[in-house]
N, C-alpha and C. Protein backbone atom coordinates (compact mmCIF):
# COMPACT_ATOMS: atom_id res chain seq x y z
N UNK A 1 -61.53 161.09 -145.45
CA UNK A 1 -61.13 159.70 -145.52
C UNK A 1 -60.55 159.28 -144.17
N UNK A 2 -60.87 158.19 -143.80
CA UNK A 2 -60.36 157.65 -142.45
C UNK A 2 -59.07 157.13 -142.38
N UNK A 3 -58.18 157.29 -141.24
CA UNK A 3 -57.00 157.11 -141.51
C UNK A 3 -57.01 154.99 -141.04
N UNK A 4 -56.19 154.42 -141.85
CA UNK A 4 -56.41 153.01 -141.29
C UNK A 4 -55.39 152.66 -140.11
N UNK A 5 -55.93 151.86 -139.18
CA UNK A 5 -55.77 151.99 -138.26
C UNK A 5 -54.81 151.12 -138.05
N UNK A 6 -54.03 150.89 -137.54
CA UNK A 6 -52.04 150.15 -136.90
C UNK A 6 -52.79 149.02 -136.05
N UNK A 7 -52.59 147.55 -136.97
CA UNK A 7 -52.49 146.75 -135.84
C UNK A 7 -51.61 146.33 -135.04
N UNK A 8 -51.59 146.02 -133.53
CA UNK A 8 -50.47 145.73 -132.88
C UNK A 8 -50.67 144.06 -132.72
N UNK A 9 -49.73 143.56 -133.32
CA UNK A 9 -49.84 142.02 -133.07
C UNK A 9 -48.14 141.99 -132.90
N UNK A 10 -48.04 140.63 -132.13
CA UNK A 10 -46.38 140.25 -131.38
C UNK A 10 -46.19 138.67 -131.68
N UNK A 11 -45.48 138.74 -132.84
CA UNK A 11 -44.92 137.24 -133.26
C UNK A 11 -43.83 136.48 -131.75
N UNK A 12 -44.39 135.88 -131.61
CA UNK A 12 -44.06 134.56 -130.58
C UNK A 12 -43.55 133.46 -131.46
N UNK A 13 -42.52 132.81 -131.49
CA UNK A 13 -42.14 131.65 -132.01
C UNK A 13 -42.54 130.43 -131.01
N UNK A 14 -42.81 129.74 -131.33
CA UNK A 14 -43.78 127.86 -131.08
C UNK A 14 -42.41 127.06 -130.95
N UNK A 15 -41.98 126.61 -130.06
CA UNK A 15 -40.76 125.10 -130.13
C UNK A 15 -41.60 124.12 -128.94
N UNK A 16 -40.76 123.00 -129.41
CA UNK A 16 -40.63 121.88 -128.14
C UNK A 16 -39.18 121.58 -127.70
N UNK A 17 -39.50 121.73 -126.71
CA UNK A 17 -37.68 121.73 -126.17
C UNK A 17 -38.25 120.82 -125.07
N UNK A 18 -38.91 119.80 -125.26
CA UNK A 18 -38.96 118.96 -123.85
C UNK A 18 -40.52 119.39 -123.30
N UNK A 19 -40.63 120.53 -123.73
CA UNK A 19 -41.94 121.24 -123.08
C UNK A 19 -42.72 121.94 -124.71
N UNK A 20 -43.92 121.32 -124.49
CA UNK A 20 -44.68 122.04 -125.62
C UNK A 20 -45.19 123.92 -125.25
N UNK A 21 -44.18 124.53 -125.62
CA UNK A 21 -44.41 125.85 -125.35
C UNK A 21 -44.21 127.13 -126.49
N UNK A 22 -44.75 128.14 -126.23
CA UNK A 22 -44.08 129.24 -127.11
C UNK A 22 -43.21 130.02 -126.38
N UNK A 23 -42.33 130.10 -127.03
CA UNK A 23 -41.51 130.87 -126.33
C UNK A 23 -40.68 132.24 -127.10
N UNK A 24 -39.93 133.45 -126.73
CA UNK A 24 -39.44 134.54 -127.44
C UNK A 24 -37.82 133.34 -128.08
N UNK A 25 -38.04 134.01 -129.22
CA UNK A 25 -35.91 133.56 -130.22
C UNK A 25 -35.48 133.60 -128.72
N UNK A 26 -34.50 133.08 -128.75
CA UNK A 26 -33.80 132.83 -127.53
C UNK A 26 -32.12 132.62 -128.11
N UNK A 27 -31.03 132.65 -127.33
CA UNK A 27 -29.64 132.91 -127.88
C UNK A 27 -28.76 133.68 -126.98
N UNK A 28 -27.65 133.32 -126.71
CA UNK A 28 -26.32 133.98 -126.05
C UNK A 28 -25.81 134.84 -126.79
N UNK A 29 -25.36 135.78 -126.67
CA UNK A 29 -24.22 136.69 -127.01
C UNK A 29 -23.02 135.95 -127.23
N UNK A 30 -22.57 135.85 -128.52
CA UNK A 30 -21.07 135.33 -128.65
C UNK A 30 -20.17 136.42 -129.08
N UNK A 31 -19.29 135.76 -128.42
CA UNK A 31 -17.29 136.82 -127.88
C UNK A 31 -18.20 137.82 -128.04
N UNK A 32 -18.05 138.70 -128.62
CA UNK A 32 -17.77 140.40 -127.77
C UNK A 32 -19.21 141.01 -128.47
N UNK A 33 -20.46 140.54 -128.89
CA UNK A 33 -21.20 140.96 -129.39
C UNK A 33 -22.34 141.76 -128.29
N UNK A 34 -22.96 142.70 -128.77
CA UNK A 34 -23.78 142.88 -127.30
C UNK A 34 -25.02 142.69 -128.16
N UNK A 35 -26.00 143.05 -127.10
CA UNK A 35 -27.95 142.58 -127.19
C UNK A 35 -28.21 142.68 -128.57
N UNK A 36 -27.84 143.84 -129.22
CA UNK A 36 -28.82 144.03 -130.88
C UNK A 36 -27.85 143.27 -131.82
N UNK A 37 -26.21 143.05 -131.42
CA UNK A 37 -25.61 142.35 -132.41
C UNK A 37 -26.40 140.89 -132.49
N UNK A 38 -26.14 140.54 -130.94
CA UNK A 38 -26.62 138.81 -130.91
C UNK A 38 -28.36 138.42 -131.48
N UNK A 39 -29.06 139.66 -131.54
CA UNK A 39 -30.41 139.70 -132.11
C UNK A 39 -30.43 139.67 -133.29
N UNK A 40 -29.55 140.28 -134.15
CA UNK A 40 -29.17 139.96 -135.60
C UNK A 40 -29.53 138.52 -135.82
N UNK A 41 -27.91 138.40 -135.70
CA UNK A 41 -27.59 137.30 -135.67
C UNK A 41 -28.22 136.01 -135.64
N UNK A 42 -29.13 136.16 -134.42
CA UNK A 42 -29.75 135.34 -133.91
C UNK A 42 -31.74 134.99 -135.25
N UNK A 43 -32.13 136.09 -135.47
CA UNK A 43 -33.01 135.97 -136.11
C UNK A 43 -32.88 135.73 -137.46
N UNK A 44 -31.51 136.03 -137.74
CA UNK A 44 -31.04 135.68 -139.43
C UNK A 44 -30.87 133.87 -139.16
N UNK A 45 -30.57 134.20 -138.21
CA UNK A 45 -30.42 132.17 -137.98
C UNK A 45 -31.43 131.15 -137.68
N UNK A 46 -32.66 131.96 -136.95
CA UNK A 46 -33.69 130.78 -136.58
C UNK A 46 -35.12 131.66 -137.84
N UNK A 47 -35.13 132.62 -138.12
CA UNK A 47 -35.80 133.09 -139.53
C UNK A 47 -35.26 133.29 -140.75
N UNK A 48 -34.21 133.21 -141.41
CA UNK A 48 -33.37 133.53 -142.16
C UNK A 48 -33.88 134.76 -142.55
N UNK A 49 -34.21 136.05 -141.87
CA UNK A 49 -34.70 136.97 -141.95
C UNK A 49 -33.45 138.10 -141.24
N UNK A 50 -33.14 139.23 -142.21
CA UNK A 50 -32.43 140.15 -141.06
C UNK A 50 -33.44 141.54 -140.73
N UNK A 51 -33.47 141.75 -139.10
CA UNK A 51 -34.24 142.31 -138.95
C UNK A 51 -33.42 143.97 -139.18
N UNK A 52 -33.96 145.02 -139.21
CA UNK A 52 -33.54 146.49 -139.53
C UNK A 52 -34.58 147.54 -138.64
N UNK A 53 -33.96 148.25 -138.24
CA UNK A 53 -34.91 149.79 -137.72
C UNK A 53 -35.18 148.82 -135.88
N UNK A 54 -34.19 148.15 -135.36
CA UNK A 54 -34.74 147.86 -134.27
C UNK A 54 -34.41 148.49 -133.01
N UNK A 55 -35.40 148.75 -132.40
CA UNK A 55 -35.53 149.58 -130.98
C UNK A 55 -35.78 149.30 -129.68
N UNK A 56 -34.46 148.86 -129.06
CA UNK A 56 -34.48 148.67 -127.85
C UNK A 56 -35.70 148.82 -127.04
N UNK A 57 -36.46 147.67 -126.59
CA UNK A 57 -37.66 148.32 -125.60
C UNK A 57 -37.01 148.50 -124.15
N UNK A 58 -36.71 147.25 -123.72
CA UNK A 58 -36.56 147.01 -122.03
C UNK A 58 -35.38 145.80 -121.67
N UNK A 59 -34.68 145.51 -120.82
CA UNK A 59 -34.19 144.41 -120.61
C UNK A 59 -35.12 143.68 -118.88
N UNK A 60 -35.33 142.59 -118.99
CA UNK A 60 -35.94 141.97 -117.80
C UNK A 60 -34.95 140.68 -117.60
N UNK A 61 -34.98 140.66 -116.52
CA UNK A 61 -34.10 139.64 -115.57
C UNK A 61 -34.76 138.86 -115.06
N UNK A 62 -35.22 137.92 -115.38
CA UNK A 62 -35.46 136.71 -114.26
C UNK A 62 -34.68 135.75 -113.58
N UNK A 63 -35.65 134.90 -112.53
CA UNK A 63 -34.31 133.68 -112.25
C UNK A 63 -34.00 132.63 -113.73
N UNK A 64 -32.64 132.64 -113.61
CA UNK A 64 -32.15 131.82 -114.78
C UNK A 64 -32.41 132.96 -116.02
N UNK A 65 -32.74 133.37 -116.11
CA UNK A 65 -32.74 134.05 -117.41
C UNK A 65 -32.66 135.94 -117.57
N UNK A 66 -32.32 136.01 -118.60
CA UNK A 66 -32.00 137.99 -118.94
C UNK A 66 -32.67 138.15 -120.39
N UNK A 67 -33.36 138.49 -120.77
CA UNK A 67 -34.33 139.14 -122.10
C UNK A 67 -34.17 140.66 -122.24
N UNK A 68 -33.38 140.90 -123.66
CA UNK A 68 -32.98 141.98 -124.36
C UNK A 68 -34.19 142.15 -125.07
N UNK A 69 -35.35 143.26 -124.71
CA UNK A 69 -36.34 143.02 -125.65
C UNK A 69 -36.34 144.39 -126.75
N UNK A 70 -36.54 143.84 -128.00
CA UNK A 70 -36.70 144.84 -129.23
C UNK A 70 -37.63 144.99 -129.68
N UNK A 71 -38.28 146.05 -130.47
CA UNK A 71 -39.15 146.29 -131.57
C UNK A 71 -38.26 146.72 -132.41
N UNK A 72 -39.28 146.07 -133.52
CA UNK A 72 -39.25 146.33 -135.08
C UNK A 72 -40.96 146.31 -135.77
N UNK A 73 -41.04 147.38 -136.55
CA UNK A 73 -42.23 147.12 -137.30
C UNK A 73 -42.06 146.41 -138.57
N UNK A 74 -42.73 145.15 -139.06
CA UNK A 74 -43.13 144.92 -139.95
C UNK A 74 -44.03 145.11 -141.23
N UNK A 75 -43.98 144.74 -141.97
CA UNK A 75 -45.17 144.46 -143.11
C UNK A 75 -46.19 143.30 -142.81
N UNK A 76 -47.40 144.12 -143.23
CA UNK A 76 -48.16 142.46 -143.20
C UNK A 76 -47.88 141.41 -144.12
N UNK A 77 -46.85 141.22 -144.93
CA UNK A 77 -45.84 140.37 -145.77
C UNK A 77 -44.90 140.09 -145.25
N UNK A 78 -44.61 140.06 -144.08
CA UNK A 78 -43.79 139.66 -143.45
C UNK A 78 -43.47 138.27 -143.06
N UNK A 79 -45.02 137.26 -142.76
CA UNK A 79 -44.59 136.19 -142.73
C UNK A 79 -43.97 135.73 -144.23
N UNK A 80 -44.21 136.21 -145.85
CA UNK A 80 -43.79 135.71 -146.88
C UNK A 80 -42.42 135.89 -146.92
N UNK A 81 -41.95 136.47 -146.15
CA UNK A 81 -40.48 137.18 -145.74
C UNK A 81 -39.81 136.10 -145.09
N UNK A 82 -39.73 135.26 -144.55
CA UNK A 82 -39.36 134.77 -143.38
C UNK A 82 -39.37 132.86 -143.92
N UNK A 83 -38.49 132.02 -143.58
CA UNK A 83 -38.21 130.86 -143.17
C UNK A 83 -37.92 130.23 -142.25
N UNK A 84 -39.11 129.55 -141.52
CA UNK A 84 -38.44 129.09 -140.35
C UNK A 84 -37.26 127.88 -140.32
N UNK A 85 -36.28 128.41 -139.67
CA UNK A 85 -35.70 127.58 -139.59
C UNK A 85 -35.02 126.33 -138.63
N UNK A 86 -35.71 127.32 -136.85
CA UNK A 86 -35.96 126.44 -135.90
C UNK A 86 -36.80 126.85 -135.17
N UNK A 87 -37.06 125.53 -134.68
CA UNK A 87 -38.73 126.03 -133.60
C UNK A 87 -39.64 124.95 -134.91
N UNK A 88 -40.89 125.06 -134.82
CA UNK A 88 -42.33 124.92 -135.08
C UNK A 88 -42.36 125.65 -136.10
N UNK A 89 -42.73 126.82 -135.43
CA UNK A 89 -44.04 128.32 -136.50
C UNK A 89 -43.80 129.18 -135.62
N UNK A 90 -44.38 130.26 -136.23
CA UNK A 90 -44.39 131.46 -134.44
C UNK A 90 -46.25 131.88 -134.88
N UNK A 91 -46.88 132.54 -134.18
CA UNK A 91 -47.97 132.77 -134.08
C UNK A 91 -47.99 134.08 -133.59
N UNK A 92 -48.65 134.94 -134.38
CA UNK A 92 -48.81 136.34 -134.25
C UNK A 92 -50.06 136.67 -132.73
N UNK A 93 -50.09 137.14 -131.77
CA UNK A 93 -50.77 137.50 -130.72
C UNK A 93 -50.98 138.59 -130.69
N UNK A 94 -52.56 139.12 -130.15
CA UNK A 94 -52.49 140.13 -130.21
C UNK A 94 -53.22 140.07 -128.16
N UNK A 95 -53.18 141.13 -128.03
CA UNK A 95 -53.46 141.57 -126.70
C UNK A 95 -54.11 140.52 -125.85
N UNK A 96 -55.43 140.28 -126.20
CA UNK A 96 -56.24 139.25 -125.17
C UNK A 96 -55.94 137.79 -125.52
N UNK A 97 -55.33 137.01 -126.67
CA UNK A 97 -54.52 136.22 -126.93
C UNK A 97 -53.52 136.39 -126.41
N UNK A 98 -52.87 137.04 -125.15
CA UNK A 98 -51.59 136.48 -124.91
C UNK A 98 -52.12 136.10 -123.17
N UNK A 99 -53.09 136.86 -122.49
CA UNK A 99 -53.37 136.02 -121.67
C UNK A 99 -54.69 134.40 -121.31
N UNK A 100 -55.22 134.43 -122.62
CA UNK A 100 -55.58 133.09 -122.96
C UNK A 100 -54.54 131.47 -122.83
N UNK A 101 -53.40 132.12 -124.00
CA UNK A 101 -52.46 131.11 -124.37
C UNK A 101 -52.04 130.15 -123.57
N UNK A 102 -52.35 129.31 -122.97
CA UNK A 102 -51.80 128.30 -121.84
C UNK A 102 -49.84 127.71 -122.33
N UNK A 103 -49.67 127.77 -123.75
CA UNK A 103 -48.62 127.72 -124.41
C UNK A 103 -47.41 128.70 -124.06
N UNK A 104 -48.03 129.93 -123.11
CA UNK A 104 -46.71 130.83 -123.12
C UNK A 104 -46.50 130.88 -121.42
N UNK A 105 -45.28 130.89 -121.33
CA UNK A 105 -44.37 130.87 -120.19
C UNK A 105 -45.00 132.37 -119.48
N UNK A 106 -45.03 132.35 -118.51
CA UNK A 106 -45.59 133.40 -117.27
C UNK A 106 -44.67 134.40 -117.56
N UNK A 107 -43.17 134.37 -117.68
CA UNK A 107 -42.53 135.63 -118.22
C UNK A 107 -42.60 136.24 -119.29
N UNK A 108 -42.72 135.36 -120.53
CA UNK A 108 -42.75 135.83 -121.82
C UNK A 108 -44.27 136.88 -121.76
N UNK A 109 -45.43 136.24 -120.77
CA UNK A 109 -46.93 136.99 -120.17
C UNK A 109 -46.17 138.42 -120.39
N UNK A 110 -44.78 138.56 -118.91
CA UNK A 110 -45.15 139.56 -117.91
C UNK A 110 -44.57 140.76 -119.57
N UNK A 111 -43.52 140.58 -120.35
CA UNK A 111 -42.91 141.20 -120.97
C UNK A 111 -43.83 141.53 -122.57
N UNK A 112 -44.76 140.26 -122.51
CA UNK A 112 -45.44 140.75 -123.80
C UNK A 112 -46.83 141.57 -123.16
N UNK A 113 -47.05 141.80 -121.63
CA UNK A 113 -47.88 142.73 -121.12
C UNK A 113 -47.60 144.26 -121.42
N UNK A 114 -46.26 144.07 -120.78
CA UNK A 114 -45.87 145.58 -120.84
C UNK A 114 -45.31 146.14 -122.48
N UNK A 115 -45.06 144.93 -123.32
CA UNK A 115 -45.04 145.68 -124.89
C UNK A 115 -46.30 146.39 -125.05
N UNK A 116 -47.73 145.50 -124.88
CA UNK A 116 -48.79 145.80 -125.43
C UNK A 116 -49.47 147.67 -124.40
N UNK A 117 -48.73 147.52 -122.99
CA UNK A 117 -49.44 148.74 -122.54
C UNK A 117 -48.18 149.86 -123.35
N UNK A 118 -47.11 149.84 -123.49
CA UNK A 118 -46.48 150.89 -124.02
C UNK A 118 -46.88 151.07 -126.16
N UNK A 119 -47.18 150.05 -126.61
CA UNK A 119 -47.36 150.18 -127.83
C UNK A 119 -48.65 150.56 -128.40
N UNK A 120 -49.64 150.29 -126.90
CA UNK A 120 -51.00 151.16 -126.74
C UNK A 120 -50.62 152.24 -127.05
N UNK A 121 -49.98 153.18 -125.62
CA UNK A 121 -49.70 154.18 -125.54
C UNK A 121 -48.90 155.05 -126.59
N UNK A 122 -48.64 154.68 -127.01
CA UNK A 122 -47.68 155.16 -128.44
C UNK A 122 -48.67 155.60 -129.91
N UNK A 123 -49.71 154.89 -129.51
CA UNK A 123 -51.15 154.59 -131.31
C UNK A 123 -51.42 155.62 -130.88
C-alpha cells in the first residue's frame, strides 16, 4: 500500500490596509510577552483559533519590520476550525503559487521561499 503523501500548503491571510495585499497575522508583543506568547494571542484574535505544537522556524528582519516565523501542522479541517475575524480570508499557497501572487509583499516571497525549501527538505 502506498504511503499518502504530506501536502505542503502555507495559509497567508488577505487584508486591505490601504493596499490590496496578502500579508502574514501581523501584531506587537504586549508588556512582557515574547514571539510564541504574542503568536497565541495574536491568532486566537484575528482566527479565533488557538494554535498548539508550534515550532519556531526563523526570525527575519527587515527595514521597518521583524517576523517571528512558526510552524504548526494542521488538519485538512482546519479551515472548518477557524473564524475569521480580521483581514478578508487567507488563501492556502502552495510553492509555485507564491511566486505567481502579485498580492504578496516581496518579503512575505523571501520567508515563504525559505519555509517551502526547508519543509521540502524535511518530506
Amino acid at each position: 500500500m502506498e504511503g499518502k503523501k504530506r501536502k505542503i500548503s502555507i495559509l497567508v491571510p488577505y487584508r486591505r490596509t490601504g493596499h490590496d495585499v496578502a500579508v502574514f497575522f501581523g501584531g506587537g508583543a504586549e508588556g512582557q510577552e515574547n514571539p510564541e506568547q504574542a503568536l497565541i494571542r495574536e491568532i486566537k484574535e484575528e482566527l479565533d483559533f488557538e494554535p498548539l505544537g508550534n515550532n519556531f522556524f526563523r526570525k527575519y528582519e527587515f527595514e521597518g519590520s521583524i517576523k517571528h516565523i512558526f510552524i504548526i501542522g494542521v488538519e485538512e479541517s482546519f479551515d472548518t476550525k477557524i473564524t475569521i475575524l480580521e483581514g478578508q480570508y487567507g488563501r492556502w499557497f502552495n510553492r509555485s503559487e507564491v511566486e505567481e501572487e502579485p498580492k504578496l509583499i516581496e518579503e512575505d516571497k523571501i520567508v515563504l521561499r525559505d519555509l517551502y525549501r526547508y519543509l521540502l527538505m524535511k518530506k
